[in-house]
PDB file of N, CA and C in Angstrom:
ATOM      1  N   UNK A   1       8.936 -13.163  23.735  1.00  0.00           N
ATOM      2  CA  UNK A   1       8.234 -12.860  22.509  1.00  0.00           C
ATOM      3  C   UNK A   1       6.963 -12.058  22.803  1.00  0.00           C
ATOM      4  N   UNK A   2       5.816 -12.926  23.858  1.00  0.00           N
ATOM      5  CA  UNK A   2       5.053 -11.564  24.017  1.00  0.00           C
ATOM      6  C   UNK A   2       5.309 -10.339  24.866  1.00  0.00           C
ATOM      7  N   UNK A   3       6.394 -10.155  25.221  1.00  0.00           N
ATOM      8  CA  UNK A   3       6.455  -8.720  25.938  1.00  0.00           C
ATOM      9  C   UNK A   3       7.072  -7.821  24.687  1.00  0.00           C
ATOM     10  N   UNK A   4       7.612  -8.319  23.453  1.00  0.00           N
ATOM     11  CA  UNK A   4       7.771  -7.869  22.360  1.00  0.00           C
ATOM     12  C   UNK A   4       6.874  -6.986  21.639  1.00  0.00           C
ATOM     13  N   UNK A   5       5.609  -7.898  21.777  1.00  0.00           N
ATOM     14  CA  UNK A   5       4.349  -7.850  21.033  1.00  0.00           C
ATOM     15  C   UNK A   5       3.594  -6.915  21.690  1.00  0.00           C
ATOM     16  N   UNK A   6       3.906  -7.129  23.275  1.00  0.00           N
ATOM     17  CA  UNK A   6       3.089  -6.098  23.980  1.00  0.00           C
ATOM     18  C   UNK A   6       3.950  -4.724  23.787  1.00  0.00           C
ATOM     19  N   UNK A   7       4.757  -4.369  23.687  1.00  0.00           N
ATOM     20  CA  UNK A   7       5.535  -2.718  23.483  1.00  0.00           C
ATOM     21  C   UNK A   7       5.243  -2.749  22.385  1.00  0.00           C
ATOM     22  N   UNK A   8       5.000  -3.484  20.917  1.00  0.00           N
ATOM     23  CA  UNK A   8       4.926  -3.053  20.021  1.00  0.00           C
ATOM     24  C   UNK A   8       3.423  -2.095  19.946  1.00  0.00           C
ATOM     25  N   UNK A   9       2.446  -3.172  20.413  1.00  0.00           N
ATOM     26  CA  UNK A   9       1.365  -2.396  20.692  1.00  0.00           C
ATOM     27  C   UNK A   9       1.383  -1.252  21.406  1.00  0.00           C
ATOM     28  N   UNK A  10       1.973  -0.921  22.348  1.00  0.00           N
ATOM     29  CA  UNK A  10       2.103   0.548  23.131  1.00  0.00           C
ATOM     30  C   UNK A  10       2.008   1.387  22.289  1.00  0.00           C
ATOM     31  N   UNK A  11       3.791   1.069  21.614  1.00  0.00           N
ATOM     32  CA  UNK A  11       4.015   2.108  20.632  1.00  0.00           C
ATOM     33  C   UNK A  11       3.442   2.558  19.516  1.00  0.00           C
ATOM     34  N   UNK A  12       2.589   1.365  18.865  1.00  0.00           N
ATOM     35  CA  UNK A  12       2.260   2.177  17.750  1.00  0.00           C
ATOM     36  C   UNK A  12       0.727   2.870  18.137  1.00  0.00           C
ATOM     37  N   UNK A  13      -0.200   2.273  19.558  1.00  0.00           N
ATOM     38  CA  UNK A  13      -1.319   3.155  19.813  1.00  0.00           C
ATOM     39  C   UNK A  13      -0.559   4.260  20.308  1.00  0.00           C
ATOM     40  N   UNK A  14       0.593   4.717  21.061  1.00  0.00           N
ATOM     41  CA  UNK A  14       0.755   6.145  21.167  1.00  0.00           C
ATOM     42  C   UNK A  14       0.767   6.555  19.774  1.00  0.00           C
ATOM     43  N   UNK A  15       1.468   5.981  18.988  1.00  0.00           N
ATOM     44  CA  UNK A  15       1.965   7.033  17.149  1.00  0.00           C
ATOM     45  C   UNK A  15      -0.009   7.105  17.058  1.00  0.00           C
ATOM     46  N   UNK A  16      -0.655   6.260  16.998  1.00  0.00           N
ATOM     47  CA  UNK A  16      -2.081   6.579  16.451  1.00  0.00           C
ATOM     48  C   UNK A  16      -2.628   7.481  17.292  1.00  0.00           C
ATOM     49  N   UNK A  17      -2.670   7.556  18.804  1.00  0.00           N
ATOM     50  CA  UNK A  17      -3.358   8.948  19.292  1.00  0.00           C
ATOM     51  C   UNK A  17      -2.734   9.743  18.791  1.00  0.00           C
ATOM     52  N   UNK A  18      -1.289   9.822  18.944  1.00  0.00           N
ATOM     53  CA  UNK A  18      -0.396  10.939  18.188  1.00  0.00           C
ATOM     54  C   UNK A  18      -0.642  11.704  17.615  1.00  0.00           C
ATOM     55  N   UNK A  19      -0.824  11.247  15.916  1.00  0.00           N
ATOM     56  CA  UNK A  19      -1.230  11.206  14.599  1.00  0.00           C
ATOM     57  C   UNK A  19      -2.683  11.641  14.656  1.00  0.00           C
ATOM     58  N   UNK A  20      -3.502  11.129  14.952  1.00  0.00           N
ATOM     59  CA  UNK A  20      -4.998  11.563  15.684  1.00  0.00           C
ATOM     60  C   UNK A  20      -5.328  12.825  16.129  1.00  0.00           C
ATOM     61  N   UNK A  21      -4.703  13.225  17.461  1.00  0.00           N
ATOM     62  CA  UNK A  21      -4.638  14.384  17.678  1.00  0.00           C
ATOM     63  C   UNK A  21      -4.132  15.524  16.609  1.00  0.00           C
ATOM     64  N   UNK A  22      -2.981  14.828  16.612  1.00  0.00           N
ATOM     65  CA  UNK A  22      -2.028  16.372  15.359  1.00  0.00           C
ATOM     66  C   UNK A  22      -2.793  16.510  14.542  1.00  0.00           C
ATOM     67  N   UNK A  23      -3.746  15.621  13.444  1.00  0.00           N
ATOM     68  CA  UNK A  23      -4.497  16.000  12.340  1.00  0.00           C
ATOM     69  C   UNK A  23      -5.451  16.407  13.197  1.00  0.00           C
ATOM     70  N   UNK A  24      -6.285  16.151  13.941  1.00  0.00           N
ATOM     71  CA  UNK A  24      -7.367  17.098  14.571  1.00  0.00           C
ATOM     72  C   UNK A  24      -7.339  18.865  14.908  1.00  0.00           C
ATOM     73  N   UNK A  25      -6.034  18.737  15.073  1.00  0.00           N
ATOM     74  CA  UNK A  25      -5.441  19.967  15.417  1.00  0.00           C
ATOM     75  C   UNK A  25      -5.597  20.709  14.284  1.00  0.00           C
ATOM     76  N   UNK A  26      -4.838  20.238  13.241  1.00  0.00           N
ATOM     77  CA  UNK A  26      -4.684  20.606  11.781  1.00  0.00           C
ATOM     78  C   UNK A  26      -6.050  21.222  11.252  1.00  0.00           C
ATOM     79  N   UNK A  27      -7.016  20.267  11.132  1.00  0.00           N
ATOM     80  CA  UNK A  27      -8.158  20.831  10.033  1.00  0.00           C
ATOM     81  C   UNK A  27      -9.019  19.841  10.895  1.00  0.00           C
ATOM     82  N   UNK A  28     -10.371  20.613   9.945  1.00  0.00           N
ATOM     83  CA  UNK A  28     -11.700  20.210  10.925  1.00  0.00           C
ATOM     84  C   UNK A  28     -11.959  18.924  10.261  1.00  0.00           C
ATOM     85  N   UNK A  29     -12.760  18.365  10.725  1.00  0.00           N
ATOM     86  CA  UNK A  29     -13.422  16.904  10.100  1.00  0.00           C
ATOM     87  C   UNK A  29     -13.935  16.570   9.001  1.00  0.00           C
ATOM     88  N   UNK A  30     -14.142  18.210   8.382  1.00  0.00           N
ATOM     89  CA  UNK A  30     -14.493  18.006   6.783  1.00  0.00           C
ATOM     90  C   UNK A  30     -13.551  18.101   5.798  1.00  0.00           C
ATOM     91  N   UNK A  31     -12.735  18.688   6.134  1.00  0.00           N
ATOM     92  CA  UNK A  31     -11.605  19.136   5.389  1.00  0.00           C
ATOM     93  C   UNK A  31     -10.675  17.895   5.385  1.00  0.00           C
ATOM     94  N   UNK A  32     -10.766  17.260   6.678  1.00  0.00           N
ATOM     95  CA  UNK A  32      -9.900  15.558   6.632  1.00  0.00           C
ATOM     96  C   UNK A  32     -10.816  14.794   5.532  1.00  0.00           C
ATOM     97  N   UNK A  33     -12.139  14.655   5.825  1.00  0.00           N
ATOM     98  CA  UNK A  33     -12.528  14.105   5.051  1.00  0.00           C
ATOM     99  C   UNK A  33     -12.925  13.852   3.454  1.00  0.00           C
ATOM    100  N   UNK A  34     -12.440  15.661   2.929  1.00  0.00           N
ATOM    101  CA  UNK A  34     -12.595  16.118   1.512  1.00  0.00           C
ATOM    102  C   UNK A  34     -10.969  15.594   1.448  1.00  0.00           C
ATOM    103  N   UNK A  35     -10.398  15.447   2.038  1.00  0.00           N
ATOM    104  CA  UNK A  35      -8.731  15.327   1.421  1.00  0.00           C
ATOM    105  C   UNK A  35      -8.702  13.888   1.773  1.00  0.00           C
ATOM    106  N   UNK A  36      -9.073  12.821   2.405  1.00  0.00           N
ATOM    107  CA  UNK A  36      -9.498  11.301   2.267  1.00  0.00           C
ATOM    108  C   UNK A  36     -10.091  10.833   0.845  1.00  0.00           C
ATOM    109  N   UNK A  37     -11.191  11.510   0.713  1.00  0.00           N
ATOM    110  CA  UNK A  37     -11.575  11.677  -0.479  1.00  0.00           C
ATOM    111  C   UNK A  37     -10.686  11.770  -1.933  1.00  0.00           C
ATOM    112  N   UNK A  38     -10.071  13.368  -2.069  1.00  0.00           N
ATOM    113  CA  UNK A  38      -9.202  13.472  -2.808  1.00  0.00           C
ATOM    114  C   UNK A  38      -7.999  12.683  -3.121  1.00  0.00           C
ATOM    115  N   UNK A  39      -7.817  11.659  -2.063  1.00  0.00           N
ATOM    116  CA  UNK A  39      -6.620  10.979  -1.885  1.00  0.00           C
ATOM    117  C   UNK A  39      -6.904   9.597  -2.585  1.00  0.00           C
ATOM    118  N   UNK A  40      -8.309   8.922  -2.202  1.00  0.00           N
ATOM    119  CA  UNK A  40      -9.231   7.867  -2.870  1.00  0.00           C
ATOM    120  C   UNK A  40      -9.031   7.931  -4.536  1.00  0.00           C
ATOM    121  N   UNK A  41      -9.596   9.249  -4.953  1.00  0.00           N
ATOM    122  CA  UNK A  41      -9.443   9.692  -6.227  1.00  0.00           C
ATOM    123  C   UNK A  41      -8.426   9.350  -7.120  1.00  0.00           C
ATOM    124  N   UNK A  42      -7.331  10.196  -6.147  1.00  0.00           N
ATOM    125  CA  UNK A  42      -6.172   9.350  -7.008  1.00  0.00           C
ATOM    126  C   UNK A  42      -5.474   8.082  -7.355  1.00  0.00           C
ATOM    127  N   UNK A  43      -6.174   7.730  -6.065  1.00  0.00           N
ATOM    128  CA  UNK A  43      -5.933   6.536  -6.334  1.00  0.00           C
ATOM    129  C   UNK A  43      -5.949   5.260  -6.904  1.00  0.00           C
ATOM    130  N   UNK A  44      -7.786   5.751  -7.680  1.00  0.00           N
ATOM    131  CA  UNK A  44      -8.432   5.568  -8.200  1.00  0.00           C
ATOM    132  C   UNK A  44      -7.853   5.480  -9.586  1.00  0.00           C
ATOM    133  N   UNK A  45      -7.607   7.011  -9.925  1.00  0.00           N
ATOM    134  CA  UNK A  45      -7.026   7.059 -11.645  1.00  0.00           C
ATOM    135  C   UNK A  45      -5.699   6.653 -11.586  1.00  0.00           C
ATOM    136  N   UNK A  46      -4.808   6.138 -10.628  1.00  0.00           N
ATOM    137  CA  UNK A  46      -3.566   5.734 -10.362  1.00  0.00           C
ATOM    138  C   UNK A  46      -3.847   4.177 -11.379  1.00  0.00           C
ATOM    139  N   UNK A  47      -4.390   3.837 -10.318  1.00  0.00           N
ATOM    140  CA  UNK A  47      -4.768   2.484 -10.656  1.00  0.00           C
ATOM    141  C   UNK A  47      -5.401   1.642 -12.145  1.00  0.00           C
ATOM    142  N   UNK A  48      -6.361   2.610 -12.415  1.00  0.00           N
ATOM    143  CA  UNK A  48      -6.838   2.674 -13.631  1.00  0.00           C
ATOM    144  C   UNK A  48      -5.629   2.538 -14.819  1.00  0.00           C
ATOM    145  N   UNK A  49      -4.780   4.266 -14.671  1.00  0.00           N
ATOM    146  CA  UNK A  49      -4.013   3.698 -15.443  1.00  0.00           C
ATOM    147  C   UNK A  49      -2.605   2.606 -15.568  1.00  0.00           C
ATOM    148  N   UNK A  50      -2.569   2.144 -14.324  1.00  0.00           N
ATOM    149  CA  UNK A  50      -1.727   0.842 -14.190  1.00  0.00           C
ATOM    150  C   UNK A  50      -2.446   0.080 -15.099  1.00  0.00           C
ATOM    151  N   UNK A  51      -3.777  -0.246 -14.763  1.00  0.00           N
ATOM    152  CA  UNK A  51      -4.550  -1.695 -15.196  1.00  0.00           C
ATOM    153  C   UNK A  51      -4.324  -1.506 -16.913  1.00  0.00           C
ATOM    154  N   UNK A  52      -4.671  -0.316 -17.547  1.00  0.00           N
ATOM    155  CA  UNK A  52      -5.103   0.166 -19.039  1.00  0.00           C
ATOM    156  C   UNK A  52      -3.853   0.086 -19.574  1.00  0.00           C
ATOM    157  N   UNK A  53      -2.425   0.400 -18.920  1.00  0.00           N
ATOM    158  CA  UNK A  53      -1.411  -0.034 -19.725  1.00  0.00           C
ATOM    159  C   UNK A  53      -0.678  -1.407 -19.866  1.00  0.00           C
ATOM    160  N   UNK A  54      -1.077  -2.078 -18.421  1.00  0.00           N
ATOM    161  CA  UNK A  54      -0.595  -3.461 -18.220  1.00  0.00           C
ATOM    162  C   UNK A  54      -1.379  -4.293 -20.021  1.00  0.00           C
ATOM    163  N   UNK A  55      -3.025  -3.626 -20.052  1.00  0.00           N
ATOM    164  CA  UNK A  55      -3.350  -4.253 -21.202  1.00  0.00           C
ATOM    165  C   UNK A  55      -3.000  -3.998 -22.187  1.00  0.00           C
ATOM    166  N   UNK A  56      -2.529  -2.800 -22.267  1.00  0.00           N
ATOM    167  CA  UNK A  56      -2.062  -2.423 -23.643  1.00  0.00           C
ATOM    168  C   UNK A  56      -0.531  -3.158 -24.144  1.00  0.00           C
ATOM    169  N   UNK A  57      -0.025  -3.020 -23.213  1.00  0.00           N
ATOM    170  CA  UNK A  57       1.202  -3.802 -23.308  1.00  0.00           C
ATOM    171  C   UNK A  57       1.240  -5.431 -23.489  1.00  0.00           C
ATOM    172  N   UNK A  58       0.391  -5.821 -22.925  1.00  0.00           N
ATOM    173  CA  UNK A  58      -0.325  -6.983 -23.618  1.00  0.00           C
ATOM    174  C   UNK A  58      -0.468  -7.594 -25.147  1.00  0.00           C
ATOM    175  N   UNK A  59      -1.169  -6.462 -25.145  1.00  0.00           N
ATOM    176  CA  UNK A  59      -1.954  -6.221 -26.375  1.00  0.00           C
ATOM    177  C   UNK A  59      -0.532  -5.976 -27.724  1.00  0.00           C
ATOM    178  N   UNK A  60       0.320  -5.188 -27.677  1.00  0.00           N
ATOM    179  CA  UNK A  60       0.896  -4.943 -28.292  1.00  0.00           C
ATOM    180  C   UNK A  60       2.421  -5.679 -28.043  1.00  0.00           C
ATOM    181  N   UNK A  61       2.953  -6.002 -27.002  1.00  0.00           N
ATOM    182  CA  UNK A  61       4.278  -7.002 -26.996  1.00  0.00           C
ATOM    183  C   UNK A  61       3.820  -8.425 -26.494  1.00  0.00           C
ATOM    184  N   UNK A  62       2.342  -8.644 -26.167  1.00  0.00           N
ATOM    185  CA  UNK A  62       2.507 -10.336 -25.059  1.00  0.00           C
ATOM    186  C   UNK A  62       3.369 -10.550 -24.345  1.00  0.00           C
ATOM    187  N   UNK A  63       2.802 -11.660 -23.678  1.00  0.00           N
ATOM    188  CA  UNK A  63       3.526 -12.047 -22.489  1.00  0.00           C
ATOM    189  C   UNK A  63       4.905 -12.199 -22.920  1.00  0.00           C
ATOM    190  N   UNK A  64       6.092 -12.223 -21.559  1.00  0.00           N
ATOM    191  CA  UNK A  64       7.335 -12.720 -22.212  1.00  0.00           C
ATOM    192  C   UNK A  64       7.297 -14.407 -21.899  1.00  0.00           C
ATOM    193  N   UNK A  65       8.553 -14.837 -22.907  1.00  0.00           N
ATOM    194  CA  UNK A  65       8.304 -16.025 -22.178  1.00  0.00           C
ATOM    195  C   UNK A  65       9.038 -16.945 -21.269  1.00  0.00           C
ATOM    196  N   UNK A  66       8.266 -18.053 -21.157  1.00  0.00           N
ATOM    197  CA  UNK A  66       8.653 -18.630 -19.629  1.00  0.00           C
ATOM    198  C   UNK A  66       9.367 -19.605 -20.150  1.00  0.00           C
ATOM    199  N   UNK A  67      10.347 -19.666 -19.053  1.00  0.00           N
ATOM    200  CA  UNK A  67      11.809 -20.302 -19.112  1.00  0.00           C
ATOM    201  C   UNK A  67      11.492 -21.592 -18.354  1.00  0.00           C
ATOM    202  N   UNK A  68      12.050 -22.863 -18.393  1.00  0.00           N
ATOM    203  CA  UNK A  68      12.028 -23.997 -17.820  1.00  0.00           C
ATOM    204  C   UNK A  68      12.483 -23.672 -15.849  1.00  0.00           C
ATOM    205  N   UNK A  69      12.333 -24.184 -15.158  1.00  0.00           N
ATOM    206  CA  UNK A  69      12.578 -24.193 -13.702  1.00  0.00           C
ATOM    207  C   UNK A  69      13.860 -24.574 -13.568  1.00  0.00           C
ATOM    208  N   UNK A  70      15.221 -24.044 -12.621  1.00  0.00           N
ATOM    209  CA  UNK A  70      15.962 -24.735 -12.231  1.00  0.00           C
ATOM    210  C   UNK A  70      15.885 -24.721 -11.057  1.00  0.00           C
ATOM    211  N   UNK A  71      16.020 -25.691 -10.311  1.00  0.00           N
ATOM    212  CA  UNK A  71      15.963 -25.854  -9.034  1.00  0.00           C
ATOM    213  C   UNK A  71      17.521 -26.234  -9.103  1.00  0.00           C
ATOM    214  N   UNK A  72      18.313 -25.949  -7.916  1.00  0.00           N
ATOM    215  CA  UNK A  72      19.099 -26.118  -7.320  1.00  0.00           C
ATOM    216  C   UNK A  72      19.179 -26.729  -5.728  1.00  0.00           C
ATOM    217  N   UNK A  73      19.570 -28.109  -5.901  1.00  0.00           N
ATOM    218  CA  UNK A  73      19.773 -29.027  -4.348  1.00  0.00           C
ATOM    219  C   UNK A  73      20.780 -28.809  -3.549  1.00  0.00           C
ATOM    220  N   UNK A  74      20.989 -28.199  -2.717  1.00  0.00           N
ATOM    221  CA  UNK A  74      21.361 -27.856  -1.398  1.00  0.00           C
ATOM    222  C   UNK A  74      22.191 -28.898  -0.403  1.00  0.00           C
ATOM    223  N   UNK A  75      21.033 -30.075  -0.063  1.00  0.00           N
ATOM    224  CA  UNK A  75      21.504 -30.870   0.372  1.00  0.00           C
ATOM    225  C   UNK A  75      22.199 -31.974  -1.036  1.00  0.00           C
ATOM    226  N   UNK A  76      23.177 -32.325  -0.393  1.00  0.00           N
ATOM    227  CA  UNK A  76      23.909 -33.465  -1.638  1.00  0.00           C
ATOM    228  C   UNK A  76      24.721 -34.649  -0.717  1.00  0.00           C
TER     229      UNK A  76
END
């Protein structure tokens, strides 16, 4: 199990220098960081409008409703 754990770690710090390097390569440190940014953003109004329709939907159908539990026993 830990020699599992230990290759897993290998592998994914090579994918992160990897990944590291290649975007370094790509664009300078501001340009990563205006598109981090831009990416925040959306994520931002992503979210927003998740939250604003979850209420609206609320608001206009309510909750559905909740059904009694069945459990099912296994052992018998």
């Amino acid at each position: 199990m830990e020699e599992r754990r230990e290759k897993y770690r290998e592998e994914t710090t090579v994918l992160k220098d990897f990944t590291t390097e290649y975007r370094q390569k790509l664009c300078t440190p501001e340009e990563a960081d205006e598109e981090g940014k831009q990416t925040m953003r959306a994520l931002a109004r992503n979210m927003t409008f998740l939250m604003k329709s979850i209420a609206l939907g609320k608001e206009q159908f309510g909750l559905p409703e909740k059904e009694t539990r069945v459990s099912t026993n296994f052992i018998r």
